[in-house]
PDB file of N, CA and C in Angstrom:
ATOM      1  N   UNK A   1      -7.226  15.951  24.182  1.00  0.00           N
ATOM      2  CA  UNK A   1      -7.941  15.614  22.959  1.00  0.00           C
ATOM      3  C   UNK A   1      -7.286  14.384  22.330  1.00  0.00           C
ATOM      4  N   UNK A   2      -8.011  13.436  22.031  1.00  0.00           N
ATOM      5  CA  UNK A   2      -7.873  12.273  21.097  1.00  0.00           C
ATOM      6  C   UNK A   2      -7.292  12.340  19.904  1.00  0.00           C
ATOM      7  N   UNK A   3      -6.637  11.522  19.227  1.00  0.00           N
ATOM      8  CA  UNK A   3      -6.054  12.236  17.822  1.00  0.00           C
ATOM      9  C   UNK A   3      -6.162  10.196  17.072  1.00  0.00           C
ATOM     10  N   UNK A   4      -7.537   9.944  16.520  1.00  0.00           N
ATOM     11  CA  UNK A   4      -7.735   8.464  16.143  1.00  0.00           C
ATOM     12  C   UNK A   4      -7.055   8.469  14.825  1.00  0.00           C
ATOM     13  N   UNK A   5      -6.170   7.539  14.605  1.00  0.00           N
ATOM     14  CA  UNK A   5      -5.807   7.339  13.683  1.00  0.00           C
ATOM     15  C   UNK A   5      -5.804   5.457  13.142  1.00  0.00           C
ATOM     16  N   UNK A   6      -5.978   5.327  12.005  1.00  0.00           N
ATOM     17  CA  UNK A   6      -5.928   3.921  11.742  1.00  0.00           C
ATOM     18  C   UNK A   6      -4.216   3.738  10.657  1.00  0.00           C
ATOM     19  N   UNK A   7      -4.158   2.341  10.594  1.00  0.00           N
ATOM     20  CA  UNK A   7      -2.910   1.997   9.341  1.00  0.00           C
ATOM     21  C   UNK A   7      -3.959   1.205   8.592  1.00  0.00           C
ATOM     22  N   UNK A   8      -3.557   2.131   7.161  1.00  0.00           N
ATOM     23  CA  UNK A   8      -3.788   1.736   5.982  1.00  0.00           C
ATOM     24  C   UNK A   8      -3.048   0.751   5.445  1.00  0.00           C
ATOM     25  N   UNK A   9      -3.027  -0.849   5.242  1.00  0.00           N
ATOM     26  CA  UNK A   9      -2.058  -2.061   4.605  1.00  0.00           C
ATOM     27  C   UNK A   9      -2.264  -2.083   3.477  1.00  0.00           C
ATOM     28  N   UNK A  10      -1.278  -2.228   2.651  1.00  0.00           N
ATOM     29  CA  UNK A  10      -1.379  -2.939   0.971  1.00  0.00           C
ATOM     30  C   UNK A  10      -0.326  -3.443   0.094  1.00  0.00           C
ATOM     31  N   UNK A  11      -0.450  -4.433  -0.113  1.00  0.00           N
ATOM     32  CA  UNK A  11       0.695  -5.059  -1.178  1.00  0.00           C
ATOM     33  C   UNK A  11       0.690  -4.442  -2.131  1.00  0.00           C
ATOM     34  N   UNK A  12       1.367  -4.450  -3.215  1.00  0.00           N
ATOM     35  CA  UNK A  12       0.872  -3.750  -4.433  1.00  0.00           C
ATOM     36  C   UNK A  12       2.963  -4.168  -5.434  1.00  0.00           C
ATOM     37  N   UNK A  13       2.722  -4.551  -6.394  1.00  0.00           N
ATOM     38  CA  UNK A  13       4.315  -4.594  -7.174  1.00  0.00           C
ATOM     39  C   UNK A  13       5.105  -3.391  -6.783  1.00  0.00           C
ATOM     40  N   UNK A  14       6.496  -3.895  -6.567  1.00  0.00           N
ATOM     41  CA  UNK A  14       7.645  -3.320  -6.567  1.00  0.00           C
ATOM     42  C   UNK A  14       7.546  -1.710  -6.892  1.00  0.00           C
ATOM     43  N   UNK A  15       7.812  -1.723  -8.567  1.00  0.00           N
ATOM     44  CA  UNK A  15       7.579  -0.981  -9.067  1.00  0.00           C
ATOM     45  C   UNK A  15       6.492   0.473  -9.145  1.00  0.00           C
ATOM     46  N   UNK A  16       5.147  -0.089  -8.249  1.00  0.00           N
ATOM     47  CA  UNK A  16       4.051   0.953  -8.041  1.00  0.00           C
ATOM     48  C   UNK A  16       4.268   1.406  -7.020  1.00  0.00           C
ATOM     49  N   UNK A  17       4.884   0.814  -5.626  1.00  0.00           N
ATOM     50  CA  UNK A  17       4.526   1.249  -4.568  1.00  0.00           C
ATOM     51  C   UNK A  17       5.231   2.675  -4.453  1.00  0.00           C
ATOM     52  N   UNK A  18       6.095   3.741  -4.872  1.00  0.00           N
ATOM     53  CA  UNK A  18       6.265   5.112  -4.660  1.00  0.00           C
ATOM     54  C   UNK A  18       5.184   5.739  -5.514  1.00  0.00           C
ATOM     55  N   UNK A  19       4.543   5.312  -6.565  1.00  0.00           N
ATOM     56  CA  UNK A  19       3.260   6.159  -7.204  1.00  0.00           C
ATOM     57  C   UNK A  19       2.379   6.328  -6.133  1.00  0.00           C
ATOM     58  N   UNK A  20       2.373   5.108  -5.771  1.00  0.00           N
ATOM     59  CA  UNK A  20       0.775   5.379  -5.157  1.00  0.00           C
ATOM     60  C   UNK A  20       0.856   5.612  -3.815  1.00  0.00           C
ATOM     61  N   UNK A  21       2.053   6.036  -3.333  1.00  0.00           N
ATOM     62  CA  UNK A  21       2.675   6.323  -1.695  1.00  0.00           C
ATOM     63  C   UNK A  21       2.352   7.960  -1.797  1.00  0.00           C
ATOM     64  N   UNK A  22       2.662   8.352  -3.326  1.00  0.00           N
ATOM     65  CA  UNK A  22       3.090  10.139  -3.281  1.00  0.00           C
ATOM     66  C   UNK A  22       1.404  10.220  -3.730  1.00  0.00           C
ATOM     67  N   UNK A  23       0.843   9.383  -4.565  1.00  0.00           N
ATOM     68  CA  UNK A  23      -0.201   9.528  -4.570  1.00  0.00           C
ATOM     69  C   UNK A  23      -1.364   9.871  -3.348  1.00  0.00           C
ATOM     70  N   UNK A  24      -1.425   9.135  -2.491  1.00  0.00           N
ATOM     71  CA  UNK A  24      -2.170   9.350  -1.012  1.00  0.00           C
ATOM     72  C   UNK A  24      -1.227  10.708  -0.191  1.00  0.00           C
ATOM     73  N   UNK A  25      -0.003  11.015  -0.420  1.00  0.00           N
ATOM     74  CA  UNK A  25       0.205  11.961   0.481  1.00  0.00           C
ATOM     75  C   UNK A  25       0.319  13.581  -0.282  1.00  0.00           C
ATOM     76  N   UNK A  26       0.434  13.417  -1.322  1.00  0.00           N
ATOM     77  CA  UNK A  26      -0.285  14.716  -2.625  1.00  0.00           C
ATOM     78  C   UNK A  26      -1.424  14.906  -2.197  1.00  0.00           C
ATOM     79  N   UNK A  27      -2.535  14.042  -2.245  1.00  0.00           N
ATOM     80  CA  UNK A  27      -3.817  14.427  -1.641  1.00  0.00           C
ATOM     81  C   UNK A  27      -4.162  14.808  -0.373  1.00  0.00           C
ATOM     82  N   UNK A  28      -3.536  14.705   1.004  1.00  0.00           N
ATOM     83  CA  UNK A  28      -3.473  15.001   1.721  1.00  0.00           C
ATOM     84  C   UNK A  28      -4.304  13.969   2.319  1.00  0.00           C
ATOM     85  N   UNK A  29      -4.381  12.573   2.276  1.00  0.00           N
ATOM     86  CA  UNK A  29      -4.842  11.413   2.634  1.00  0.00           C
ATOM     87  C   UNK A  29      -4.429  11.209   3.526  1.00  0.00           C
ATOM     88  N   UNK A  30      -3.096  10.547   3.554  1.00  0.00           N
ATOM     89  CA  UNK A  30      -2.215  10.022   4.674  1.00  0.00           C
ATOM     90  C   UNK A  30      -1.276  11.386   4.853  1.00  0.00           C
ATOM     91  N   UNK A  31      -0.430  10.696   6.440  1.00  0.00           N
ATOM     92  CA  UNK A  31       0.560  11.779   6.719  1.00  0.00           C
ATOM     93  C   UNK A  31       1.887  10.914   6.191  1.00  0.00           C
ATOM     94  N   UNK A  32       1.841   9.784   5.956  1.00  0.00           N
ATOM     95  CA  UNK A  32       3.060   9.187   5.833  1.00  0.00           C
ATOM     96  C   UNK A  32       3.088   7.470   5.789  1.00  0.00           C
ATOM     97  N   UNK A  33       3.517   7.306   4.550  1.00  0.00           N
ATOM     98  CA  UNK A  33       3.787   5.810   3.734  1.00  0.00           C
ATOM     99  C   UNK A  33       5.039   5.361   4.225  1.00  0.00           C
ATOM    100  N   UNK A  34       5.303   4.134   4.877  1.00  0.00           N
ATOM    101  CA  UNK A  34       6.151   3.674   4.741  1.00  0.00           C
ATOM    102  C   UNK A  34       6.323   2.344   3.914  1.00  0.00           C
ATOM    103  N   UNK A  35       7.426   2.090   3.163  1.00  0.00           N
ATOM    104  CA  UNK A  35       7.287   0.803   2.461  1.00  0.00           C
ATOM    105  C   UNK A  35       8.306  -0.177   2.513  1.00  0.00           C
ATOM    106  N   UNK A  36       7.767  -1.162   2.669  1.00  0.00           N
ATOM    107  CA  UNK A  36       9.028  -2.328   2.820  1.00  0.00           C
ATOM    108  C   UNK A  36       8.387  -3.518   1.761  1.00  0.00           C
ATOM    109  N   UNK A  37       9.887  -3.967   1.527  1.00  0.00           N
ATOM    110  CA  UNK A  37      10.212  -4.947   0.568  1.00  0.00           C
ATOM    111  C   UNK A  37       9.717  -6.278   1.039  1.00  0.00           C
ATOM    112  N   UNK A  38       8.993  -7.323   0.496  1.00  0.00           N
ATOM    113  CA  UNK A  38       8.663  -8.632   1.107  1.00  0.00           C
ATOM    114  C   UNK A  38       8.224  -9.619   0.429  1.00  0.00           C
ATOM    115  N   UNK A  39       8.192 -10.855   0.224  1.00  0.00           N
ATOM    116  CA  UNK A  39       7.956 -11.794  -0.686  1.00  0.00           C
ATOM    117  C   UNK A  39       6.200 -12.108   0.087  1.00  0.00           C
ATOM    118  N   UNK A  40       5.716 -12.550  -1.039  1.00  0.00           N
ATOM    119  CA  UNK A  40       4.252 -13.107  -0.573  1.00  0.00           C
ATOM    120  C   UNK A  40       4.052 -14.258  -1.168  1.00  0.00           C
ATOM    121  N   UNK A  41       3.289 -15.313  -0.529  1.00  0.00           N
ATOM    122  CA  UNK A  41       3.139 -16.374  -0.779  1.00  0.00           C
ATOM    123  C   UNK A  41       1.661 -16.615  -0.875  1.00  0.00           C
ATOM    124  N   UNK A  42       1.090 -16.597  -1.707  1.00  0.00           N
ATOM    125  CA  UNK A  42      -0.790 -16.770  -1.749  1.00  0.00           C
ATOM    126  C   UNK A  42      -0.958 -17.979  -2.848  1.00  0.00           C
ATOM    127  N   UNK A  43      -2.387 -18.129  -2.862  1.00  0.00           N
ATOM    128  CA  UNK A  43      -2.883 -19.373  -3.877  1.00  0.00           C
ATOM    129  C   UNK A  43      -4.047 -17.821  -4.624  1.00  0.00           C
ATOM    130  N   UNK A  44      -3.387 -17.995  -6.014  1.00  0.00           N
ATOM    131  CA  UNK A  44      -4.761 -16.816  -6.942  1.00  0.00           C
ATOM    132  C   UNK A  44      -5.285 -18.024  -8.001  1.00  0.00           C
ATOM    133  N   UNK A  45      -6.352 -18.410  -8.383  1.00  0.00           N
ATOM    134  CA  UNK A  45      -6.884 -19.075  -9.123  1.00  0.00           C
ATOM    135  C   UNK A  45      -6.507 -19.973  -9.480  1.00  0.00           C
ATOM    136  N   UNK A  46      -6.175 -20.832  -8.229  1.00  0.00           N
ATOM    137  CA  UNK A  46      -6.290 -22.372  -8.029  1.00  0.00           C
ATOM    138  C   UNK A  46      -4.430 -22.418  -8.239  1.00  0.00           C
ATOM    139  N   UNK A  47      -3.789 -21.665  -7.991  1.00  0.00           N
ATOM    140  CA  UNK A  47      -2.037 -21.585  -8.489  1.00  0.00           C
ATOM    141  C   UNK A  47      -1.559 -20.938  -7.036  1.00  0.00           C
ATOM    142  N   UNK A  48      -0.664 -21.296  -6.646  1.00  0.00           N
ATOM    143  CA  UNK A  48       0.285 -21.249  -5.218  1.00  0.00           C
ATOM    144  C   UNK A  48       1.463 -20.228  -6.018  1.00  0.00           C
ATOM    145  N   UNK A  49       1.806 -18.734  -5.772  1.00  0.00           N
ATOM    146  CA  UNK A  49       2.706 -17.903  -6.793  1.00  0.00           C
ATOM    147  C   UNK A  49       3.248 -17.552  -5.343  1.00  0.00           C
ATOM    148  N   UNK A  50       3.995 -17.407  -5.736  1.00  0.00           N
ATOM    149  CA  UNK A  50       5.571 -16.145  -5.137  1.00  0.00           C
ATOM    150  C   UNK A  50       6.133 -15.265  -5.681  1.00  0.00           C
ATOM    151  N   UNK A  51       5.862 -14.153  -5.473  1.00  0.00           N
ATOM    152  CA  UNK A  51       6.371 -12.689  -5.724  1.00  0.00           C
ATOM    153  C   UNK A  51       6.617 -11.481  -4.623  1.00  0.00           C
ATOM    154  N   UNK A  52       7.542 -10.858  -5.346  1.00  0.00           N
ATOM    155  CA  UNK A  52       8.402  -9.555  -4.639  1.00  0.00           C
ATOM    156  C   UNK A  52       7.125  -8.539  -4.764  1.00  0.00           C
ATOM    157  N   UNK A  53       6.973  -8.373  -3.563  1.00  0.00           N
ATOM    158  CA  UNK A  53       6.000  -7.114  -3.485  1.00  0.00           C
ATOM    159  C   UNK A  53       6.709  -5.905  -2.692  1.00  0.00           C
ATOM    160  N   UNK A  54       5.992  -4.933  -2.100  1.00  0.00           N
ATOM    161  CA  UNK A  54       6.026  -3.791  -1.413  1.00  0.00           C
ATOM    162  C   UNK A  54       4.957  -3.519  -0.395  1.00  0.00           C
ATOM    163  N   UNK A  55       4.545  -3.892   0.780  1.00  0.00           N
ATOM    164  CA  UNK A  55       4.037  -3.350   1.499  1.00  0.00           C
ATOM    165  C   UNK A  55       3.957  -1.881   1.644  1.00  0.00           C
ATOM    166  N   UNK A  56       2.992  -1.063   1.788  1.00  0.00           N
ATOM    167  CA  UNK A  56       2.675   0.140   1.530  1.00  0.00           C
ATOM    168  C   UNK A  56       1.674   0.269   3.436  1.00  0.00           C
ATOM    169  N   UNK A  57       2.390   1.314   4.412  1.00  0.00           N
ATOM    170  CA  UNK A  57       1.635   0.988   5.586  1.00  0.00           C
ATOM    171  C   UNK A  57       1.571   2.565   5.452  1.00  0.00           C
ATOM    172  N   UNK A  58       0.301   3.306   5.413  1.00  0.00           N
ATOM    173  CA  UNK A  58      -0.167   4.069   5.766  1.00  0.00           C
ATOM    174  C   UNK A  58      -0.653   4.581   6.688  1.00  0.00           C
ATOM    175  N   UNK A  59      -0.470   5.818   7.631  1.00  0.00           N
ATOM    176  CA  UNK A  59      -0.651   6.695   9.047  1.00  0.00           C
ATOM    177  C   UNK A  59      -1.759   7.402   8.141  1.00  0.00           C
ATOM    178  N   UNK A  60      -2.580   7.539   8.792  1.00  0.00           N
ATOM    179  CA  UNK A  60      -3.960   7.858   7.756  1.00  0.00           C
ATOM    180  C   UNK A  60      -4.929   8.266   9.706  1.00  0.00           C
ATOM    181  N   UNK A  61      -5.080   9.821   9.486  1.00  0.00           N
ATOM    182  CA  UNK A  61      -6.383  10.076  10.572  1.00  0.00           C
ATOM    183  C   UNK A  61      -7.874   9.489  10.517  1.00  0.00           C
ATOM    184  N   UNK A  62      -8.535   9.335  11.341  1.00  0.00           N
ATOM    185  CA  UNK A  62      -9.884   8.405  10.846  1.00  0.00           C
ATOM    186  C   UNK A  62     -10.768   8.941  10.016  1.00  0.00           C
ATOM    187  N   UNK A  63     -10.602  10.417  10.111  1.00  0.00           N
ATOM    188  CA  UNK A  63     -11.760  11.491   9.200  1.00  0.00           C
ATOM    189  C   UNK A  63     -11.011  11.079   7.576  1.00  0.00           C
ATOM    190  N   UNK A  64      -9.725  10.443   7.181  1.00  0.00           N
ATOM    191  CA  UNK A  64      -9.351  10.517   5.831  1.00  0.00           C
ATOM    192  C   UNK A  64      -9.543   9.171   5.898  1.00  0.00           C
ATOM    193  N   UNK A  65     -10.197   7.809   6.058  1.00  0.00           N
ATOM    194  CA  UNK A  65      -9.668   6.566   6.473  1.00  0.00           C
ATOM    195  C   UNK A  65     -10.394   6.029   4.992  1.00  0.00           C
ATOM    196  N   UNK A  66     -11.558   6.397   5.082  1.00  0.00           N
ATOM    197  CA  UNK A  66     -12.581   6.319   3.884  1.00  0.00           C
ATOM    198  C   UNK A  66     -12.010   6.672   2.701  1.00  0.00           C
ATOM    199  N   UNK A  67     -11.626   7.831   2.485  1.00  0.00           N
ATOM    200  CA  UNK A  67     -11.778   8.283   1.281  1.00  0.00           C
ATOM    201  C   UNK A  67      -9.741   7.962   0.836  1.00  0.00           C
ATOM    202  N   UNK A  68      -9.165   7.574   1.770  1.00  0.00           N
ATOM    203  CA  UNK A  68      -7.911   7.137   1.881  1.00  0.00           C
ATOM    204  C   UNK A  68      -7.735   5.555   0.979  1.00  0.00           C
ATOM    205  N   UNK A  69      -9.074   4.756   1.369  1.00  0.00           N
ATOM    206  CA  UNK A  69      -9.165   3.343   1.256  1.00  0.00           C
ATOM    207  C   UNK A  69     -10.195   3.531  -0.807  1.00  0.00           C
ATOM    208  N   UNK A  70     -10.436   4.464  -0.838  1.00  0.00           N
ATOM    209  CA  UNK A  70     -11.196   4.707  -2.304  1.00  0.00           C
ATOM    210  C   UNK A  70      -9.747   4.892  -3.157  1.00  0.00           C
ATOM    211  N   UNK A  71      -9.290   5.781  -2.646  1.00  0.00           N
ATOM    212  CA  UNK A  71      -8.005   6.579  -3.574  1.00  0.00           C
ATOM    213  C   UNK A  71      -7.472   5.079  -3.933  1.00  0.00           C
ATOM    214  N   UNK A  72      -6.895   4.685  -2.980  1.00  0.00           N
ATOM    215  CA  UNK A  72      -5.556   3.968  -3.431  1.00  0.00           C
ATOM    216  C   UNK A  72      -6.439   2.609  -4.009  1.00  0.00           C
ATOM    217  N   UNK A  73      -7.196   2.262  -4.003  1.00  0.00           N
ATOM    218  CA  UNK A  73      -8.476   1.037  -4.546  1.00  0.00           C
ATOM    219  C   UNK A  73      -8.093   1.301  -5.603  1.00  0.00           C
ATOM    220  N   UNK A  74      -9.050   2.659  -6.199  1.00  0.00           N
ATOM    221  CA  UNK A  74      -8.630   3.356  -7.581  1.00  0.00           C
ATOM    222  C   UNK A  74      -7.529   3.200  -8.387  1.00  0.00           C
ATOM    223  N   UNK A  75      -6.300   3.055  -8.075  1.00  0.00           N
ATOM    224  CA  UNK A  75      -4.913   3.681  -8.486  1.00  0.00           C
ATOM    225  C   UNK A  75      -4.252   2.384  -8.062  1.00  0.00           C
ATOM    226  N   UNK A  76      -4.725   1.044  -7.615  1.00  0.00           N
ATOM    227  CA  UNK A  76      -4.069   0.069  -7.369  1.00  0.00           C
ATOM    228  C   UNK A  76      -3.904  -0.703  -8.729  1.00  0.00           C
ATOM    229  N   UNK A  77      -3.117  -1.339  -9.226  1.00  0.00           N
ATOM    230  CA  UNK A  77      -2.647  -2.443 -10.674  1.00  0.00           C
ATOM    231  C   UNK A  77      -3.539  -3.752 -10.399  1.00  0.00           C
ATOM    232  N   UNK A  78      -3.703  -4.329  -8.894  1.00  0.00           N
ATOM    233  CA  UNK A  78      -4.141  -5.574  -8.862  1.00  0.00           C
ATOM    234  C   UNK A  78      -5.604  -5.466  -8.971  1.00  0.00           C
ATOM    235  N   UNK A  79      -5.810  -6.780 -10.053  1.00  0.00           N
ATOM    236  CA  UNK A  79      -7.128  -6.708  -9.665  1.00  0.00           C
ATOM    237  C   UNK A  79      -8.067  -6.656  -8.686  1.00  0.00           C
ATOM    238  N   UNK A  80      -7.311  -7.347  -7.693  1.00  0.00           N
ATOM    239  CA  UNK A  80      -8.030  -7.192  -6.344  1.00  0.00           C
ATOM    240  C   UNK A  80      -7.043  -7.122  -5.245  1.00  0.00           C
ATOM    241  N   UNK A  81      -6.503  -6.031  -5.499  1.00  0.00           N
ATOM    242  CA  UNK A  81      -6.007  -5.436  -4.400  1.00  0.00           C
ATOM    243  C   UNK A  81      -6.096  -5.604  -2.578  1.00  0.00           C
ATOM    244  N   UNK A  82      -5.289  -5.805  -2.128  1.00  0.00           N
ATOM    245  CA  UNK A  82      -5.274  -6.316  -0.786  1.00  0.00           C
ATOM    246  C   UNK A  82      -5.119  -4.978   0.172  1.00  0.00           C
ATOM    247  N   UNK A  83      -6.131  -4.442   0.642  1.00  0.00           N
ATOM    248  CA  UNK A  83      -6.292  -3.042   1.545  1.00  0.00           C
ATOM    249  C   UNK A  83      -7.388  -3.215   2.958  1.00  0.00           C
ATOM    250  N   UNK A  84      -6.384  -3.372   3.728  1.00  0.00           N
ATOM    251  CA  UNK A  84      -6.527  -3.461   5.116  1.00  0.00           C
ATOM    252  C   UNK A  84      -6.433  -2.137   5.971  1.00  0.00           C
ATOM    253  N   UNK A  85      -7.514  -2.054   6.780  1.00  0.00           N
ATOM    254  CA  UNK A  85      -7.585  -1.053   7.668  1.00  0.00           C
ATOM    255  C   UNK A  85      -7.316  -1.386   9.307  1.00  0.00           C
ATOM    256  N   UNK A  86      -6.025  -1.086   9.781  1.00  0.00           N
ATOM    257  CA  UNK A  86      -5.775  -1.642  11.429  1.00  0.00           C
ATOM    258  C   UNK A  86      -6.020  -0.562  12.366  1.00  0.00           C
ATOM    259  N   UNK A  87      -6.879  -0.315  13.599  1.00  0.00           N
ATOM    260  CA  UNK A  87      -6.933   0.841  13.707  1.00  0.00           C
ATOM    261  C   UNK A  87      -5.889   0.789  15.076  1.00  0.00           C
ATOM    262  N   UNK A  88      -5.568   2.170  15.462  1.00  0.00           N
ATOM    263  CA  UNK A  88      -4.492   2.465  16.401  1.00  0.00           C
ATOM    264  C   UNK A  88      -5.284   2.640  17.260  1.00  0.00           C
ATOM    265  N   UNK A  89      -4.454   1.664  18.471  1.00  0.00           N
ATOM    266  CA  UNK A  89      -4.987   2.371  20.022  1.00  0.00           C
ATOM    267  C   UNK A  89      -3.958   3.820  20.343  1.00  0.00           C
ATOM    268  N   UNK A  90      -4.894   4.556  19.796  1.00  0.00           N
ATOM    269  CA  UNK A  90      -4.146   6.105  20.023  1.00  0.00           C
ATOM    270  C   UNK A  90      -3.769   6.429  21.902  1.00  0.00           C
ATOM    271  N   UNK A  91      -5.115   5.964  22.437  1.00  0.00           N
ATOM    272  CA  UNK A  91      -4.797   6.017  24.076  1.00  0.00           C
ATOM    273  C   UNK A  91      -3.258   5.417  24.468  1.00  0.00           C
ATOM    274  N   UNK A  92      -2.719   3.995  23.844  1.00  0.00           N
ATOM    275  CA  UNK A  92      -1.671   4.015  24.188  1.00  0.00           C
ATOM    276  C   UNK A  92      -0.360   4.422  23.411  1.00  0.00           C
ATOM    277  N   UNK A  93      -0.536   4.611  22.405  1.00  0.00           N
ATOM    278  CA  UNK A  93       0.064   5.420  20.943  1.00  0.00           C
ATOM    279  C   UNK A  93       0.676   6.654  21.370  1.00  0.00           C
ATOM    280  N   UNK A  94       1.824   7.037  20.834  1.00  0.00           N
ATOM    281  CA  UNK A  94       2.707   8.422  21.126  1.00  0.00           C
ATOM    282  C   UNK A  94       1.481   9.362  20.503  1.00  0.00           C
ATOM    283  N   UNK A  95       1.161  10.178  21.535  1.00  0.00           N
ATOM    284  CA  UNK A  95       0.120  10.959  21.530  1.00  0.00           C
ATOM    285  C   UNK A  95       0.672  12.508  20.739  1.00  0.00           C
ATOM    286  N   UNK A  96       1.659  12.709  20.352  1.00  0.00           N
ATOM    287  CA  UNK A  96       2.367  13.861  19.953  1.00  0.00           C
ATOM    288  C   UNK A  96       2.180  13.234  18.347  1.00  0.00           C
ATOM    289  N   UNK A  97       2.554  11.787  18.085  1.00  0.00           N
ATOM    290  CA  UNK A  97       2.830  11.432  16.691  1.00  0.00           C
ATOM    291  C   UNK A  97       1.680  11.489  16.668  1.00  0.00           C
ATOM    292  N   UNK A  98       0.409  10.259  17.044  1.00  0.00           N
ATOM    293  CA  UNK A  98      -1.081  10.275  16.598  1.00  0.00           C
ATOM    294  C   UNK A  98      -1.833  12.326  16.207  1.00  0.00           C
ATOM    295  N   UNK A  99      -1.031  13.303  16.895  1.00  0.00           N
ATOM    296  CA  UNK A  99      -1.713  14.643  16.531  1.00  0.00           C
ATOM    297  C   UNK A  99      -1.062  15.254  15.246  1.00  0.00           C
ATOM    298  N   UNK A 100       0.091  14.629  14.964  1.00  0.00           N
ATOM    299  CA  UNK A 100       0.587  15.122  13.970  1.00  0.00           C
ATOM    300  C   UNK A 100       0.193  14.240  12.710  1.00  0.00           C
ATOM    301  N   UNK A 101       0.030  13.473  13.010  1.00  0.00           N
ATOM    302  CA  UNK A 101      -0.835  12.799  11.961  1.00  0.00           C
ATOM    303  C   UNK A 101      -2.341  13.355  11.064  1.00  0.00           C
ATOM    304  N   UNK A 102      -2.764  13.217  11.904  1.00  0.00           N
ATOM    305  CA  UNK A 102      -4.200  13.865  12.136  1.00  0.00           C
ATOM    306  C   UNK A 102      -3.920  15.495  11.471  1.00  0.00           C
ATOM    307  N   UNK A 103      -3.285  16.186  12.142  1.00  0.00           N
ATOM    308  CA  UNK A 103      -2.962  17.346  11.288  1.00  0.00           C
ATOM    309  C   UNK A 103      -2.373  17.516   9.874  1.00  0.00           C
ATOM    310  N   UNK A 104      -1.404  16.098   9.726  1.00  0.00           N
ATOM    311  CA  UNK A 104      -1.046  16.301   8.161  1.00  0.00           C
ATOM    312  C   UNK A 104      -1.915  15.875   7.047  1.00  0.00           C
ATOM    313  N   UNK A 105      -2.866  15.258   8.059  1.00  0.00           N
ATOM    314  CA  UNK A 105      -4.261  14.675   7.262  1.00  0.00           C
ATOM    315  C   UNK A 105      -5.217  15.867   6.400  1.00  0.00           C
ATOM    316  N   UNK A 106      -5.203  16.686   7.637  1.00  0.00           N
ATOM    317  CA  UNK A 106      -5.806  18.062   7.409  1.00  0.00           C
ATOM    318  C   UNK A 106      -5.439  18.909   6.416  1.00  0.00           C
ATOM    319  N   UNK A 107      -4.013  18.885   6.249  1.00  0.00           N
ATOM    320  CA  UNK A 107      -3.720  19.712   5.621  1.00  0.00           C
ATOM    321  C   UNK A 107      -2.710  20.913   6.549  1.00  0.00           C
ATOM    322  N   UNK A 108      -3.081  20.740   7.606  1.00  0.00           N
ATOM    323  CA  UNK A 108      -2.036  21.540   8.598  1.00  0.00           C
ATOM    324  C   UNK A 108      -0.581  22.071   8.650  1.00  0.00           C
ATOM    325  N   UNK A 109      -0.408  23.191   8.818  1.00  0.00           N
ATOM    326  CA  UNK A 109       1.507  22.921   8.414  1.00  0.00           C
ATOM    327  C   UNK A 109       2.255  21.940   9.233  1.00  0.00           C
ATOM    328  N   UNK A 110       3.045  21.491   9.179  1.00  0.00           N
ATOM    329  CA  UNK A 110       3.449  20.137  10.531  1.00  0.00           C
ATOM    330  C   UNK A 110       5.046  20.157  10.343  1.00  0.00           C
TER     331      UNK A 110
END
């Protein structure tokens, strides 16, 4: 059996990214946030800024992928929030992690 899972991406300030990490895994959204520290370099309304963000990479099963990508929309600070969906080649993916995923998605004991 297949176990599809996608990664959920998102920048989001320093400061938010454990809200909204415990946020998606309280709900039983994702199985697991990881977050790393990283500077970003973009142009927002005609201005070139640099700031300390948090990458937020979410293990998210495909049946939660949707309602995974609403939650954290919701509960994001930026106005326009940067939320990317990458999906996993589970076929070549540790097939033990991709099921446990999928199960913590569920709600499963794991």
């Amino acid at each position: 059996m297949s176990d599809p899972m996608s990664l959920v991406i998102s920048n989001c300030p320093p400061e938010e990214a454990e809200r909204l990490a415990r946020a998606l895994i309280e709900a039983q959204l994702v199985a697991c946030v990881t977050l790393s520290e990283v500077k970003s370099v973009y142009r927002w309304r005609g201005e070139v800024c640099l700031d300390q963000e948090v990458t937020l990479t979410a293990k998210v099963s495909e049946a939660r992928v949707e309602a995974c990508i609403e939650r954290l929309t919701a509960l994001h600070p930026y106005e326009l929030p940067e939320v990317l969906c990458v999906p996993v080649d589970h076929e070549r993916s540790h097939k033990p992690y991709c099921a446990w995923v999928r199960q913590a998605c569920e709600g499963a004991p794991t």
